[in-house]
C-alpha atoms as a PDB file:
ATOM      1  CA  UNK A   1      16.777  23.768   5.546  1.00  0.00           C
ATOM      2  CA  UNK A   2      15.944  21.639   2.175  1.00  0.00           C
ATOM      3  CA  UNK A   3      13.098  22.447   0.079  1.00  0.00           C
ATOM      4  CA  UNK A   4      14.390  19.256  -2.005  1.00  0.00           C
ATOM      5  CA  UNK A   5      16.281  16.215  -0.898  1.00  0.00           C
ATOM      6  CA  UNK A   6      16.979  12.826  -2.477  1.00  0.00           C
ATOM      7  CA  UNK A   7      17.631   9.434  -2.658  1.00  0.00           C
ATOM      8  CA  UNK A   8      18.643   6.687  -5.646  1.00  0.00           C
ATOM      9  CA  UNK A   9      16.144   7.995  -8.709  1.00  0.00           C
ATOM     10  CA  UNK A  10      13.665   9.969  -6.102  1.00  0.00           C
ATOM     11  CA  UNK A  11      14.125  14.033  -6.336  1.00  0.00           C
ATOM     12  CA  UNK A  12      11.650  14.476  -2.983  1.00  0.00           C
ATOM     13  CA  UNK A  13      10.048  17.462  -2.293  1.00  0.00           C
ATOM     14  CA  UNK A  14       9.580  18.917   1.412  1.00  0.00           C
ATOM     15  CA  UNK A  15       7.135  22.004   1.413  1.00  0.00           C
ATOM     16  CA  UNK A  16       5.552  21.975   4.846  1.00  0.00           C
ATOM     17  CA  UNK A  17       6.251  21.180   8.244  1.00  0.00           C
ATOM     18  CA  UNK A  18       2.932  21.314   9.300  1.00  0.00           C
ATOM     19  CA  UNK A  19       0.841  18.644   9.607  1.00  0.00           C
ATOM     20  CA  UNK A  20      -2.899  17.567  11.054  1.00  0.00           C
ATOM     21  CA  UNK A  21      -1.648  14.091  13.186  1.00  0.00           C
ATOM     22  CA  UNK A  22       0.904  14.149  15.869  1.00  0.00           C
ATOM     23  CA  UNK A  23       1.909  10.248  15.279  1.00  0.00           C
ATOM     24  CA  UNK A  24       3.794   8.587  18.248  1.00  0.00           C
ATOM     25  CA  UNK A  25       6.196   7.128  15.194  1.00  0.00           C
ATOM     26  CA  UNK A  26       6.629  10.146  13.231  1.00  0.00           C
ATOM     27  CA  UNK A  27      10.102  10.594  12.465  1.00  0.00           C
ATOM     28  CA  UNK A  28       9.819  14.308  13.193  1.00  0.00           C
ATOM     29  CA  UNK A  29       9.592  13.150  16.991  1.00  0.00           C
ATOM     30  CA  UNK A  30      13.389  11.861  16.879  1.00  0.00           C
ATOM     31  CA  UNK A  31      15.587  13.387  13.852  1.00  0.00           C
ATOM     32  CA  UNK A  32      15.902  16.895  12.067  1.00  0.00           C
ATOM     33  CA  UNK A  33      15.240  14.923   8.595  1.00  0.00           C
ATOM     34  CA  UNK A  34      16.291  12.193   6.589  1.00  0.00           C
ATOM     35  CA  UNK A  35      19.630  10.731   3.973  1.00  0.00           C
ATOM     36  CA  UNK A  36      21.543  13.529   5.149  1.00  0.00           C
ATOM     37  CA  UNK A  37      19.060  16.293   4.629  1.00  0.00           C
ATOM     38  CA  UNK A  38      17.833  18.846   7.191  1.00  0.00           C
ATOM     39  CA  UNK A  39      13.728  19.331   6.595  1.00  0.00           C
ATOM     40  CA  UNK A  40      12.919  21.634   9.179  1.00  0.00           C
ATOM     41  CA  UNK A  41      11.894  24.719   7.698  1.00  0.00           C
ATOM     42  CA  UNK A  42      11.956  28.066   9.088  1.00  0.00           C
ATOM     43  CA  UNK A  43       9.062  29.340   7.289  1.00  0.00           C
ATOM     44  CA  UNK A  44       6.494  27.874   4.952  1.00  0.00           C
ATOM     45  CA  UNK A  45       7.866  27.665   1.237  1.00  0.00           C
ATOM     46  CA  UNK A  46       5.919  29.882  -1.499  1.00  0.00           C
ATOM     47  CA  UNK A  47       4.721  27.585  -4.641  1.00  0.00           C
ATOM     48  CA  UNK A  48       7.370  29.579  -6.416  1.00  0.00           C
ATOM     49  CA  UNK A  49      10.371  28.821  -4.177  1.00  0.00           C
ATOM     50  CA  UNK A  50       9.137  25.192  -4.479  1.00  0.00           C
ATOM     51  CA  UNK A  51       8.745  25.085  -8.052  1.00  0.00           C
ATOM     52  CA  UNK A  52      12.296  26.666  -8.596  1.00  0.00           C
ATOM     53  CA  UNK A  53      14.115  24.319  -6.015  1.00  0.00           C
ATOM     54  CA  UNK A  54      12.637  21.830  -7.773  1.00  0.00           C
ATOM     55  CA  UNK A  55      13.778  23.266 -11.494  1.00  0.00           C
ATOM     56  CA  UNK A  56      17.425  23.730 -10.180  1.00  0.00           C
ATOM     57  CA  UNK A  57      17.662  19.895  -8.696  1.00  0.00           C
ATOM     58  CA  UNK A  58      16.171  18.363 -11.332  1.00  0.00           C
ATOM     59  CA  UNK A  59      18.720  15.583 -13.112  1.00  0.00           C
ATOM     60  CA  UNK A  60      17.465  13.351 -16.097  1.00  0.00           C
ATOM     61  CA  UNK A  61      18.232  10.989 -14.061  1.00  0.00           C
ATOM     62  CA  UNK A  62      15.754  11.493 -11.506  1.00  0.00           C
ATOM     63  CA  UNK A  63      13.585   8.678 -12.658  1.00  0.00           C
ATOM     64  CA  UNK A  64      10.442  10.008 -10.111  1.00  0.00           C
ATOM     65  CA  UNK A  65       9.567  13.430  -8.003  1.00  0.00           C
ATOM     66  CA  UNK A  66       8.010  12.591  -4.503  1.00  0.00           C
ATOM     67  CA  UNK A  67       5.871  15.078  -2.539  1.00  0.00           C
ATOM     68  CA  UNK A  68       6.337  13.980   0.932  1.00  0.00           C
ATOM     69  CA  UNK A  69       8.400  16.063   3.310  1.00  0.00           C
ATOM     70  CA  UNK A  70       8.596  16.926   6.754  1.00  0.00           C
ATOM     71  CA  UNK A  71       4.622  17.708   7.462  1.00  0.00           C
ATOM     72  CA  UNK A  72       1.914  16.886   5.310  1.00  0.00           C
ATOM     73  CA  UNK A  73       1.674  17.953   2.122  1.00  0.00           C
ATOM     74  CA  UNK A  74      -1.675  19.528   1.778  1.00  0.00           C
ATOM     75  CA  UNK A  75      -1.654  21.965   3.928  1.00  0.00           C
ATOM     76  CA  UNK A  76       0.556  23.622   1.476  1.00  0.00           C
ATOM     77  CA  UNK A  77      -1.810  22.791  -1.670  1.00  0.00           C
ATOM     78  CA  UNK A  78      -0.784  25.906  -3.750  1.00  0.00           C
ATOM     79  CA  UNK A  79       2.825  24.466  -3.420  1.00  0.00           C
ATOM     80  CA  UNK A  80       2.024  20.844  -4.117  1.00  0.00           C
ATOM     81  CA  UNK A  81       0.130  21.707  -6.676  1.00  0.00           C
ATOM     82  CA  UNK A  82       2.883  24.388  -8.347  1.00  0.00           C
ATOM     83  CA  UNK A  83       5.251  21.497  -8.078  1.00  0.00           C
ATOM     84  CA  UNK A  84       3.422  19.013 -10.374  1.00  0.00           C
ATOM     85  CA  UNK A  85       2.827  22.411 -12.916  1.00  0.00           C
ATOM     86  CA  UNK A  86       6.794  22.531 -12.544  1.00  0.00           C
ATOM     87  CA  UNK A  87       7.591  18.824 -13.297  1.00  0.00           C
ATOM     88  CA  UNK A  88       5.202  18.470 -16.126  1.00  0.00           C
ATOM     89  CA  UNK A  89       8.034  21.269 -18.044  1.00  0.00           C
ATOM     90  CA  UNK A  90      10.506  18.721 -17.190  1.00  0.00           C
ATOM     91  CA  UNK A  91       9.575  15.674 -19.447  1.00  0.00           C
ATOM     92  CA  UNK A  92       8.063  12.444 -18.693  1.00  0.00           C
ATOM     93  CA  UNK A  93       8.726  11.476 -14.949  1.00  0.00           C
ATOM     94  CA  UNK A  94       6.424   9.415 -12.302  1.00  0.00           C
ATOM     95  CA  UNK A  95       5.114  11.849 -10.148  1.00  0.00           C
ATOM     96  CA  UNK A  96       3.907  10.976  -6.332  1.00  0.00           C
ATOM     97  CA  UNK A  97       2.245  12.970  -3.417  1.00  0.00           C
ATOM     98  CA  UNK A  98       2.574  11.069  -0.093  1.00  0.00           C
ATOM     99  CA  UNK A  99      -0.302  12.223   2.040  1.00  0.00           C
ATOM    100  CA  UNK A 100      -2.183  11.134   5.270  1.00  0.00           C
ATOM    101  CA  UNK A 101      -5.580  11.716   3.424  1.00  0.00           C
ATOM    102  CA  UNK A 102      -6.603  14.758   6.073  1.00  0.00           C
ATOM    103  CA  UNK A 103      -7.284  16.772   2.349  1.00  0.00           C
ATOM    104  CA  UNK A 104     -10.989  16.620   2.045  1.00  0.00           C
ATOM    105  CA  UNK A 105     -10.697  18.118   6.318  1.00  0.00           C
ATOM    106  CA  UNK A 106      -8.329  20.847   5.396  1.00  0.00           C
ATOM    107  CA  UNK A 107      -9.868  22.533   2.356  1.00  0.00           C
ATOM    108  CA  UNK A 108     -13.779  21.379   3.093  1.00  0.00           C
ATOM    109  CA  UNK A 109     -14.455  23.881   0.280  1.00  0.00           C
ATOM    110  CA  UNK A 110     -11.911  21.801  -2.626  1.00  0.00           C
ATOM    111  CA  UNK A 111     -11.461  19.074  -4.745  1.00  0.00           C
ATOM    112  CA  UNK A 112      -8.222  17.681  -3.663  1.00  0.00           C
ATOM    113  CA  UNK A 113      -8.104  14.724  -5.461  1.00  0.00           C
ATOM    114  CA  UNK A 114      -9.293  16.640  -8.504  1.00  0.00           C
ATOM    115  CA  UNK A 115      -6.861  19.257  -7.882  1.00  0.00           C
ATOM    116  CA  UNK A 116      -4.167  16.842  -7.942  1.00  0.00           C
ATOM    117  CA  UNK A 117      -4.528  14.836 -10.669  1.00  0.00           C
ATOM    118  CA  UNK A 118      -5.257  18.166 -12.628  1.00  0.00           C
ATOM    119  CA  UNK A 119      -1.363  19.093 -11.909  1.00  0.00           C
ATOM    120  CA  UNK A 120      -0.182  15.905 -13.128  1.00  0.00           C
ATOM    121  CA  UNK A 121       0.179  13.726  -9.660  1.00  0.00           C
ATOM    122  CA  UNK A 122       0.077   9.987 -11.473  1.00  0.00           C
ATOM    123  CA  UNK A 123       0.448   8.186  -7.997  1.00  0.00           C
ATOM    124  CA  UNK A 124      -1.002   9.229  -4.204  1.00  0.00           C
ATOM    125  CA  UNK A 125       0.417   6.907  -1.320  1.00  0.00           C
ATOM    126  CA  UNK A 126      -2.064   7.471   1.777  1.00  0.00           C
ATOM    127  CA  UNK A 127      -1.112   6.384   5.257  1.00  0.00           C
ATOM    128  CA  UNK A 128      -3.445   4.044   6.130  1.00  0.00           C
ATOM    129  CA  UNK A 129      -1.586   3.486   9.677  1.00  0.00           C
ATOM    130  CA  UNK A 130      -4.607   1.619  10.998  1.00  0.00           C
ATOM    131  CA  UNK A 131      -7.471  -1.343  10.859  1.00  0.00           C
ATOM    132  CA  UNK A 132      -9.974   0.898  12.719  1.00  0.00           C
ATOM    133  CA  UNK A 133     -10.683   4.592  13.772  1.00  0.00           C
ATOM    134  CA  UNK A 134     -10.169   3.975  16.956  1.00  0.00           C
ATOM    135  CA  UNK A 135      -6.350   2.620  17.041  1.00  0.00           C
ATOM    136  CA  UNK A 136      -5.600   5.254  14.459  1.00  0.00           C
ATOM    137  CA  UNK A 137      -6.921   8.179  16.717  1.00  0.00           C
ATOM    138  CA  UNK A 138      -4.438   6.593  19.397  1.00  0.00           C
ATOM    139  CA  UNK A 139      -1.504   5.643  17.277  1.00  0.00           C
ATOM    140  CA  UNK A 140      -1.491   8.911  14.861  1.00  0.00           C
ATOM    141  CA  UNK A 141      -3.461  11.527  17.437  1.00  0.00           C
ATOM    142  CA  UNK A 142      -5.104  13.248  14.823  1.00  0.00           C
ATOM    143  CA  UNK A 143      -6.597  16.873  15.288  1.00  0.00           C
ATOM    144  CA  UNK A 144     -10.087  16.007  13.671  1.00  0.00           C
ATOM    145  CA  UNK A 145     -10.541  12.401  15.556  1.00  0.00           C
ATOM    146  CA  UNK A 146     -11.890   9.534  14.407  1.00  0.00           C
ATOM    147  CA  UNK A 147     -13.377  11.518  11.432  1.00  0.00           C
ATOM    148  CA  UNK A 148      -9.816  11.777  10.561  1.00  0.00           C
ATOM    149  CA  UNK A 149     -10.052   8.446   9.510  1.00  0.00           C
ATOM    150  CA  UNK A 150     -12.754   7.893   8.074  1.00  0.00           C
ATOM    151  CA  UNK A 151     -12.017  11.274   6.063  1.00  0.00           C
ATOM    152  CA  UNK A 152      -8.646   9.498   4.877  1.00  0.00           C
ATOM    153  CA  UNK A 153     -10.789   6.515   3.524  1.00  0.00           C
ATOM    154  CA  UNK A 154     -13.348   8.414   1.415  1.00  0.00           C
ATOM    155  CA  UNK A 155      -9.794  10.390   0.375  1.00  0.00           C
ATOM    156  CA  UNK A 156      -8.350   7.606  -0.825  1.00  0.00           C
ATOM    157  CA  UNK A 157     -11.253   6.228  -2.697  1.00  0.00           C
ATOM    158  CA  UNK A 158     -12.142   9.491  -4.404  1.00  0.00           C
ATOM    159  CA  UNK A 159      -7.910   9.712  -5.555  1.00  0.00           C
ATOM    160  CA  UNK A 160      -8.312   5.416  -6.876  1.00  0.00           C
ATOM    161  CA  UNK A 161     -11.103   7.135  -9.678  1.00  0.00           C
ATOM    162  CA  UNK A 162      -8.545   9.479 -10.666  1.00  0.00           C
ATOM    163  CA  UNK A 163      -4.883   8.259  -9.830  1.00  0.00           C
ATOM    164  CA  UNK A 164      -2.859   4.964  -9.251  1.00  0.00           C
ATOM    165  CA  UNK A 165      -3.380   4.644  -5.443  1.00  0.00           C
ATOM    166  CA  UNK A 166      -1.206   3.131  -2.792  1.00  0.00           C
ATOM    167  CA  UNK A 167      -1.636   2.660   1.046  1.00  0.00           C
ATOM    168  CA  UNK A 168       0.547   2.573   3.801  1.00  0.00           C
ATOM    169  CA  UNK A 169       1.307   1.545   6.994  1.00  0.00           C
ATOM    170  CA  UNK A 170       4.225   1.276   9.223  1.00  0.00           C
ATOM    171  CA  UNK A 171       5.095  -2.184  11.064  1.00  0.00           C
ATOM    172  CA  UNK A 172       4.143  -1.624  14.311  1.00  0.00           C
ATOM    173  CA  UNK A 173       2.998  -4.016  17.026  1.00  0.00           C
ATOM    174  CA  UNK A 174      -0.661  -2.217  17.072  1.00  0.00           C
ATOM    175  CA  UNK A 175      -1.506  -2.468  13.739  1.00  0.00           C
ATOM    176  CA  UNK A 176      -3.041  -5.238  12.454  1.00  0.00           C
ATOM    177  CA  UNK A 177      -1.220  -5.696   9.242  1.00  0.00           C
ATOM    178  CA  UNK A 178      -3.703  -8.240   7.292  1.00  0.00           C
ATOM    179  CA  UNK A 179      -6.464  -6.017   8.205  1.00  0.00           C
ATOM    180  CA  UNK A 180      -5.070  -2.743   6.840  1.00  0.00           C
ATOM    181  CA  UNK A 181      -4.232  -5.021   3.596  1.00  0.00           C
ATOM    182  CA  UNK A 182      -7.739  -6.273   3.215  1.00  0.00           C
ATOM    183  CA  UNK A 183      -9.038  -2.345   3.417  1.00  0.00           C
ATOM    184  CA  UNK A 184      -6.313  -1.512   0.219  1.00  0.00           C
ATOM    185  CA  UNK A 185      -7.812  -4.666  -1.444  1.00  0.00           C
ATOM    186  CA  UNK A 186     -10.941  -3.522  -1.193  1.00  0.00           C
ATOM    187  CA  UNK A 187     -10.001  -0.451  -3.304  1.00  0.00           C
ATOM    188  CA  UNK A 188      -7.558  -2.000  -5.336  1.00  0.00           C
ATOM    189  CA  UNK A 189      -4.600  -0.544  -4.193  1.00  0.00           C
ATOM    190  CA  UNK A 190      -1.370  -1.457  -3.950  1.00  0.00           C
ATOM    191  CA  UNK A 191      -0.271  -2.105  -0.208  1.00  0.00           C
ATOM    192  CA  UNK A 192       3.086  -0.493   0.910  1.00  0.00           C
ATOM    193  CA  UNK A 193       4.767  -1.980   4.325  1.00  0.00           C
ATOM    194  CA  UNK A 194       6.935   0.124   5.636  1.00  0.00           C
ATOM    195  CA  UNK A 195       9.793  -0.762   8.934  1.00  0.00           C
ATOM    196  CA  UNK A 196       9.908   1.545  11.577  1.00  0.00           C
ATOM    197  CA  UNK A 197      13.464   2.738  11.906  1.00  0.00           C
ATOM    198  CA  UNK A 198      12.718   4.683  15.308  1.00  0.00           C
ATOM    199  CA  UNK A 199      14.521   4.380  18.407  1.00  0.00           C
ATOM    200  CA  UNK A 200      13.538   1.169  20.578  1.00  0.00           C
ATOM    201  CA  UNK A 201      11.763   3.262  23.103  1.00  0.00           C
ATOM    202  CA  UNK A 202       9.132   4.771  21.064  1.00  0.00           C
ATOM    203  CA  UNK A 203       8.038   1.045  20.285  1.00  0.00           C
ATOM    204  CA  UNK A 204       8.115   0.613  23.966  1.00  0.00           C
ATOM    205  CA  UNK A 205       5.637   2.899  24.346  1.00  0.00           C
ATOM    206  CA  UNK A 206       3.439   1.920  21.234  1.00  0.00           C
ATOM    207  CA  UNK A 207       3.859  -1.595  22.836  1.00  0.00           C
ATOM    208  CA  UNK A 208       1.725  -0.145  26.278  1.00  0.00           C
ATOM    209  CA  UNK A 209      -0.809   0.809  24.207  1.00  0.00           C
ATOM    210  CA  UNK A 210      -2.064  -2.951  23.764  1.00  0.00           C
END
């Protein structure tokens, strides 16, 4: 079970396995977790277990720390948000919260964005995934519907007033990749196109969904 794992210049931080889609390309469907690392947790981390894993990994040459994990990252806010309170002790260092933009659905009552850039978070990457509600509600089944997706779009645009944003999708036969790059142009954010690096037969089944 790693509450950190990383890669190249990346210290990544995993604090959650729970998350508000159940995507057919998730890569929770086919692997315990990623470079080597196990990311299934047995329980969810406390912001001070995350804030001290990341303290005791942290290298200067760690050129960036990455919220993104094995769930998604907001449903553990207090944690995300005592991990950028953690990093900012650390010295200067890009720091990034992958998300799938479900924020403003899970805590109706907060400010994500605000909450976010208030803890230092410089850069949020938000999985796009799809052109339109409806292939995202089929392609990422999330627990709120369509308003999932149009949740994740007012999400993102809220985080581009306040942080660099980025959007994401993953190259999949469904999505309609020029489409999903016209939406991050429209709110001038960089666009992120990602490979799928699942087994052929999930893309089999993504495939029948055409």
């Amino acid at each position: 079970m790693s509450l950190v794992y990383w890669k190249e210049k990346t210290l990544y931080v995993n604090p959650t396995n729970q998350c508000t889609c159940a995507c057919r390309f998730c890569v929770r469907n086919f692997s315990d977790g990623v470079y080597g690392f196990t990311l299934k947790l047995d329980h969810e981390p406390t912001p001070e277990e995350l804030s001290q894993a990341v303290i005791r990994s942290w290298t200067p040459d760690f050129q960036e720390v990455a919220v993104v994990g094995f769930g998604e990252p907001t449903m553990n806010l207090e944690g995300v948000v005592a991990v950028g309170e953690a990093v900012k002790g650390l010295g200067p260092t890009r720091l990034r919260i992958d998300t799938n933009g479900h924020g403003l659905l899970i805590h109706p009552k907060r400010d994500v964005p605000q909450e976010l850039a208030d803890a230092g978070f410089e850069v949020v990457r938000v999985s796009l995934n799809a052109q339109d509600a409806k292939t995202y509600v089929r392609l990422c089944r999330p627990q709120h519907g369509e308003a999932a997706y149009h949740s994740m779009l007012e999400f993102a645009a809220r985080c581009s007033r306040l942080m660099t944003l980025e959007m994401s999708v993953v190259d999949l036969p469904v999505i309609d990749i020029e489409a999903c790059r016209r939406i991050a142009d429209s709110m001038s954010a960089e666009f992120v196109v990602r490979p799928f690096r699942g087994p052929d037969a999930v893309l089999v089944g993504i495939r029948a969904m055409s």
